[in-house]
Each structure stands twice: as C-alpha cells, then as structure tokens.
Protein backbone atom coordinates (compact mmCIF):
# COMPACT_ATOMS: atom_id res chain seq x y z
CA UNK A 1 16.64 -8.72 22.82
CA UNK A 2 14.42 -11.35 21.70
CA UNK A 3 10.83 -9.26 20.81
CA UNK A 4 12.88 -7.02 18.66
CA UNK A 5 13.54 -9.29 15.75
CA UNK A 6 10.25 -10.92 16.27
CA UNK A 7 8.01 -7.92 16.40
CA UNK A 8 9.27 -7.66 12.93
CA UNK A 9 8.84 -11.19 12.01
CA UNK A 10 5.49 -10.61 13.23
CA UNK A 11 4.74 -7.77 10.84
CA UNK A 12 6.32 -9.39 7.65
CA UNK A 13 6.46 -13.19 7.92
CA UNK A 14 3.09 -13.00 8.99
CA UNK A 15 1.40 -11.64 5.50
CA UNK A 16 -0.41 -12.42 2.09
CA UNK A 17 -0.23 -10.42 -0.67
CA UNK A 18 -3.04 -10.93 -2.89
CA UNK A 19 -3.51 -8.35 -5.29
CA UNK A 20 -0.96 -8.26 -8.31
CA UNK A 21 1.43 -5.51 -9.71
CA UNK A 22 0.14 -2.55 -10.66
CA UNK A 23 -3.17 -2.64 -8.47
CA UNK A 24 -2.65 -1.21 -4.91
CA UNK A 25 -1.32 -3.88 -2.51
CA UNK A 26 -3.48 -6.04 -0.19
CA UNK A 27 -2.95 -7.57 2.64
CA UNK A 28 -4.64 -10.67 3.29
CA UNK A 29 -5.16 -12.84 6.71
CA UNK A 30 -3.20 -15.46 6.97
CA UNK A 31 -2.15 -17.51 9.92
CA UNK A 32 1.32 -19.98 9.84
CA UNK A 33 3.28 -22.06 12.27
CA UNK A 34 7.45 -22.56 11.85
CA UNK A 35 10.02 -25.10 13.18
CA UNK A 36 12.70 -23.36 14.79
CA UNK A 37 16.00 -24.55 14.57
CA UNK A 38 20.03 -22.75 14.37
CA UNK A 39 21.73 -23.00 11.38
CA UNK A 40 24.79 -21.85 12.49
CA UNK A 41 26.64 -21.08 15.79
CA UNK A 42 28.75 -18.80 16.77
CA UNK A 43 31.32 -19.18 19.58
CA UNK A 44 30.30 -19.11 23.34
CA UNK A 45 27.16 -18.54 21.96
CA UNK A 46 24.05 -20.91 21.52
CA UNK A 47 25.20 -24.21 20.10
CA UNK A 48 21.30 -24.88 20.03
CA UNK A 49 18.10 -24.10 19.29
CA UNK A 50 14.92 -25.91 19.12
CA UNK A 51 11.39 -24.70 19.09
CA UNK A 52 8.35 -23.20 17.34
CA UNK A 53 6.24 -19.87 16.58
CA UNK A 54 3.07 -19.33 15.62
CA UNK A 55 2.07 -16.03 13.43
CA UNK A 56 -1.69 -14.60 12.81
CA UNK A 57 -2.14 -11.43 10.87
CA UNK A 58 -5.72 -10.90 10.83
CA UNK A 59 -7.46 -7.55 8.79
CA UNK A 60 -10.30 -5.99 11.29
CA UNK A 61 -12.60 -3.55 10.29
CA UNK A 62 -10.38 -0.57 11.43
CA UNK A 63 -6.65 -2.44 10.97
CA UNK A 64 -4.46 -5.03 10.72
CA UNK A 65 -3.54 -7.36 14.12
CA UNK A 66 -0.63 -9.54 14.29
CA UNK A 67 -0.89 -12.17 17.14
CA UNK A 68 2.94 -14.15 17.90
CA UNK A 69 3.56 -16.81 20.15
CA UNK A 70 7.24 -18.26 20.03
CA UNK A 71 8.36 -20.71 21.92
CA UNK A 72 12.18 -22.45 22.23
CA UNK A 73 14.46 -24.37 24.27
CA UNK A 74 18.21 -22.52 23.81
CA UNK A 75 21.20 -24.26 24.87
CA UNK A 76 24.36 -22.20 25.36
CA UNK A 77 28.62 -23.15 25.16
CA UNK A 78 28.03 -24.69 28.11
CA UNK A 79 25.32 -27.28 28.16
CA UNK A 80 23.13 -24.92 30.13
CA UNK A 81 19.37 -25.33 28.60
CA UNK A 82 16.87 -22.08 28.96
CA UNK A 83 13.39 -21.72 27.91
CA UNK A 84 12.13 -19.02 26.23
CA UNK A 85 8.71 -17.88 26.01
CA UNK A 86 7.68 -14.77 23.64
CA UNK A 87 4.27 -13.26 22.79
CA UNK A 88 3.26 -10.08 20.70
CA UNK A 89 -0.52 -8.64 20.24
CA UNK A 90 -0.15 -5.34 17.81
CA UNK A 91 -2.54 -3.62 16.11
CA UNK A 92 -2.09 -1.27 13.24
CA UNK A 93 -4.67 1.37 12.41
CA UNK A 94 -5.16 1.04 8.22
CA UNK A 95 -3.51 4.49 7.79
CA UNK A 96 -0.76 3.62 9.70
CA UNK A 97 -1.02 6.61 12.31
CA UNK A 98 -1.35 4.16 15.21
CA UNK A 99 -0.63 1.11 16.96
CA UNK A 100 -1.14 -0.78 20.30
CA UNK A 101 1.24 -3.59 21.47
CA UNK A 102 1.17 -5.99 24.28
CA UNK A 103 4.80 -7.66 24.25
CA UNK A 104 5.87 -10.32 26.99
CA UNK A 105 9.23 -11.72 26.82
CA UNK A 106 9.47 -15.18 29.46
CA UNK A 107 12.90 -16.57 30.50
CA UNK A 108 12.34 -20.38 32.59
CA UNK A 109 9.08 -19.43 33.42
CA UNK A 110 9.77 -15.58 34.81
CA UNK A 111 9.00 -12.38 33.03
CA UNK A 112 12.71 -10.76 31.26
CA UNK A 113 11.02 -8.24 29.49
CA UNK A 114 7.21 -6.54 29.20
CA UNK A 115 6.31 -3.92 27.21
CA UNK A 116 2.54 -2.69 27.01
CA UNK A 117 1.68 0.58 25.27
CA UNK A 118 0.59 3.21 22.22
CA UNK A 119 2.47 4.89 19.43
CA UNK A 120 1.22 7.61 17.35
CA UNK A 121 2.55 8.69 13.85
CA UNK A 122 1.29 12.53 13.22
CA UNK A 123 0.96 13.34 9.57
CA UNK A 124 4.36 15.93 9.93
CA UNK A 125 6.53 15.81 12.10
CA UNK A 126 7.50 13.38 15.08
CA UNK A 127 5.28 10.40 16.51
CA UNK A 128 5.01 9.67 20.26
CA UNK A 129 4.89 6.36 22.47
CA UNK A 130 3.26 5.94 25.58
CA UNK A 131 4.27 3.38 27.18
CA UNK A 132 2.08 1.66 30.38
CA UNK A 133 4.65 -1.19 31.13
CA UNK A 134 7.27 -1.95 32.23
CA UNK A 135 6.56 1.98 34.01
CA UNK A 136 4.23 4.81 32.90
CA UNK A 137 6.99 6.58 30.21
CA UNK A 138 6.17 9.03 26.88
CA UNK A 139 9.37 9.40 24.53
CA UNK A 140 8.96 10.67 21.10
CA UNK A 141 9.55 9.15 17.69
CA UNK A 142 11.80 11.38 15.06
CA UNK A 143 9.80 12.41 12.30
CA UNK A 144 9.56 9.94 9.47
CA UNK A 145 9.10 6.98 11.64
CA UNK A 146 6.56 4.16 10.17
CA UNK A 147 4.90 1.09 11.97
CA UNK A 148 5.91 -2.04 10.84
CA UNK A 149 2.50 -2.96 8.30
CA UNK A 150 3.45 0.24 6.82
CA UNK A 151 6.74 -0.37 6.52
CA UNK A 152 5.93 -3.78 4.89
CA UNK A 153 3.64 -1.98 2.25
CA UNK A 154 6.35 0.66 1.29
CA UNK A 155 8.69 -1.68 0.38
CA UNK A 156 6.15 -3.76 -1.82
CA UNK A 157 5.29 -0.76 -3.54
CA UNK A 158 8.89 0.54 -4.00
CA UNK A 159 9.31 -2.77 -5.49
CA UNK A 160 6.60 -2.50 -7.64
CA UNK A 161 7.72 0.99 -8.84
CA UNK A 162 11.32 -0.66 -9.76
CA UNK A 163 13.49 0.57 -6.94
CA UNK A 164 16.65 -1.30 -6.07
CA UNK A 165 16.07 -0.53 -2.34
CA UNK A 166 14.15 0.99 0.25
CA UNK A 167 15.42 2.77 3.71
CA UNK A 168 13.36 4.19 6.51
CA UNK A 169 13.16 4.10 10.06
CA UNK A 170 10.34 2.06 11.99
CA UNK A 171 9.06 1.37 16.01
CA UNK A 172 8.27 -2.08 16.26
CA UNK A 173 6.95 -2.09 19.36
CA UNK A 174 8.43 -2.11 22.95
CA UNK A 175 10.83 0.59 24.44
CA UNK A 176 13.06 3.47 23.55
CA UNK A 177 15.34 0.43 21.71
CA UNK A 178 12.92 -0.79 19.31
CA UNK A 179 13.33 2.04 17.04
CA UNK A 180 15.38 0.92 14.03
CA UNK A 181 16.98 2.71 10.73
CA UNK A 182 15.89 -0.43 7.77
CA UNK A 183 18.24 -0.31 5.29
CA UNK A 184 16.70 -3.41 3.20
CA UNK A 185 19.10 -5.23 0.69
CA UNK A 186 18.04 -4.56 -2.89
CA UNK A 187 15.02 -5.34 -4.04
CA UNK A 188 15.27 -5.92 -7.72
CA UNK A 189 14.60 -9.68 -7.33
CA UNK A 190 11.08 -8.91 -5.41
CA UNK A 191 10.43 -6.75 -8.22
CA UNK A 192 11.37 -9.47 -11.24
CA UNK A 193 9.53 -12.41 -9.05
CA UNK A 194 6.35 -10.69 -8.60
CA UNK A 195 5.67 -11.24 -12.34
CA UNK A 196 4.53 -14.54 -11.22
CA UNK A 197 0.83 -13.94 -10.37
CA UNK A 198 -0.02 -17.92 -9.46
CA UNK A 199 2.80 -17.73 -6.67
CA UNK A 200 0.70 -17.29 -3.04
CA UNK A 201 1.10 -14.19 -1.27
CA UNK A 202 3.22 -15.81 1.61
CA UNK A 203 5.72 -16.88 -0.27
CA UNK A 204 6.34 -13.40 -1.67
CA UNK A 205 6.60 -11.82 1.69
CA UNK A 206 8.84 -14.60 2.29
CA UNK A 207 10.94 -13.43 -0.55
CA UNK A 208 10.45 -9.64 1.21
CA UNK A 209 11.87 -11.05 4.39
CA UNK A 210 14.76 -12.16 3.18
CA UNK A 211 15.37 -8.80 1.42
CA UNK A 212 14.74 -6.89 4.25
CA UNK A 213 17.05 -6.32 7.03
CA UNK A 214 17.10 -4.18 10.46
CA UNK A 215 21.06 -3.10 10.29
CA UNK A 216 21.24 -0.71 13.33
CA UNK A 217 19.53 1.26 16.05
CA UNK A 218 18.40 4.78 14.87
CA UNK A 219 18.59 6.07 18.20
CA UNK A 220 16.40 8.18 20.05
C-alpha cells in the first residue's frame, strides 16, 4: 500500500538534525520537494514512474507535524497509465506518547484508501489506536511500539552511542497493517559521518534513510 512507505518517508526524509554528537538530538523544521522517478522495474510490474512529493516537518509548541503531499503518474506492463494522489497530516506529541494522522490515498481521482485517527503509547505496556475512518475501530499496539519521530530519534542516538544497529517496532499511521518490526541495516557509517559537524541536518537523515529499512509486518 502506498501511505505505508510514505508515512515513513514522511517521518524521516522530512528532518534536520541540528545539534551535534554528544548534545541531545534536535529536530529542526525543514520543508523539501523530490522528483520522483523508478530506477528499476520489475516484471509485470510498473515500467514507469513519474512524479513529485512534497515533505514539511514543522516543530509546534507541543510536537512535531509532518505534512506529505505525493503526487505520480504510474504506468504498468501494459501501457495502462494511473494517477496517484497521496496526502499525510501527523502529529507527534514531544514525548512520543501520541499521535494524530489524517491519511488519504487517491487512485484517478477516487479515494483507495483513508485512514483518520489517534494512537496512544502508555509508558508500560501496550498502546492503542482509535481509528475514525475508514469505520469507528480500537485495536491495540503490543507493548514496545514507538511513533515514527521517535523512532527516528532512537536510531540517531543509538548511532551516536556506537551501535551497529537498531530494531524496534513502530505504527506509522493508518490501519491494523501499518504496524512494522524495523530492523535497520547497520549503522556504523551514520555513526563515523556524523563527525562532520558543517554537513546540514538533511543530508544526515538522508544518510539515516538509507540505513533504515521496514523488513516485515509485526503483526497484530
């Protein structure tokens, strides 16, 4: 599904980092548009892709928002040509305990997917969703589970503290599917590049996306 990957594109792409190793990370606004293109094809799949997204991660007073818009024409084995049309509103409380998401997923101009709701991380033990869209649903979050600006931070400081790699489970956003076990790549190179203190903080979570990767549903 589409908003999965990009919920999380949303949450990582989308950030500055702007305070250097060993003070406590900071997240800075930053907003940033991106060609969208395929690299490579795979058969009777999409042969192509064109399009573009737009990312803002804005700090508020009380969290962190991440606004998406993406926006592509994707042409299958066939010739046939399909629009599609994705948008994400989140917000992240500071401590990471909550988040509200607004997620529309657009197909030619009618609505494939639309998720609208709240998830709550307790201090111990399992978190909760409430979901208003697509239908009035609660299902529960295993215990553990982080939001995806938390999830960003842990992995900059694991990084920082000189671990190879970093695993958790996080709820992007959306349904009962969007909970995912991250089992990021090693992150030794994050750790040796951050030495550089004149590189700009979106080119280092650049260098986190690449490092990081959602491998499989967790399951719930």
């Amino acid at each position: 599904m589409i908003h999965r990957r990009y919920a999380f594109f949303a949450a990582v792409l989308g950030l500055g980092l702007v305070a250097a190793a060993p003070a406590p990370v900071e997240l800075a606004s930053v907003r940033a548009t991106y060609d969208v293109s395929l690299k490579h094809a795979l058969p009777a799949g999409l042969v192509a892709v064109r399009g573009r997204t737009a990312i803002e991660f804005r700090k508020t007073c009380d969290g962190y928002k991440t606004t998406q818009r993406f926006l592509a024409d994707m042409t299958n084995a066939q010739g046939n040509v399909s629009r599609t049309d994705f948008a994400v509103t989140a917000w992240e409380s500071r401590n990471g305990r909550a988040m509200r998401f607004d997620i529309t997923n657009m197909v030619d101009g009618e609505v494939a997917e639309r998720y609208k709701g709240r998830a709550t991380i307790r201090a111990a033990g399992p978190g909760e969703v409430a979901l208003a869209l697509p239908k009035s649903e609660r299902f529960a979050l295993p215990a553990g589970t982080v939001l995806p600006t938390t999830q960003t931070v842990a992995v900059i400081r694991a990084a920082e503290r000189g671990a190879r790699s970093y695993a958790g489970t996080v709820f992007l956003g959306g349904g009962r599917a969007d909970l995912y076990r991250a089992r990021p790549r090693a992150i030794d190179r994050v750790r040796r590049r951050r030495s550089s203190a004149r590189r700009s903080g979106l080119a280092r979570a650049h260098e986190l996306l690449r490092d990081v990767r959602q491998c499989r549903d967790a399951g719930i």
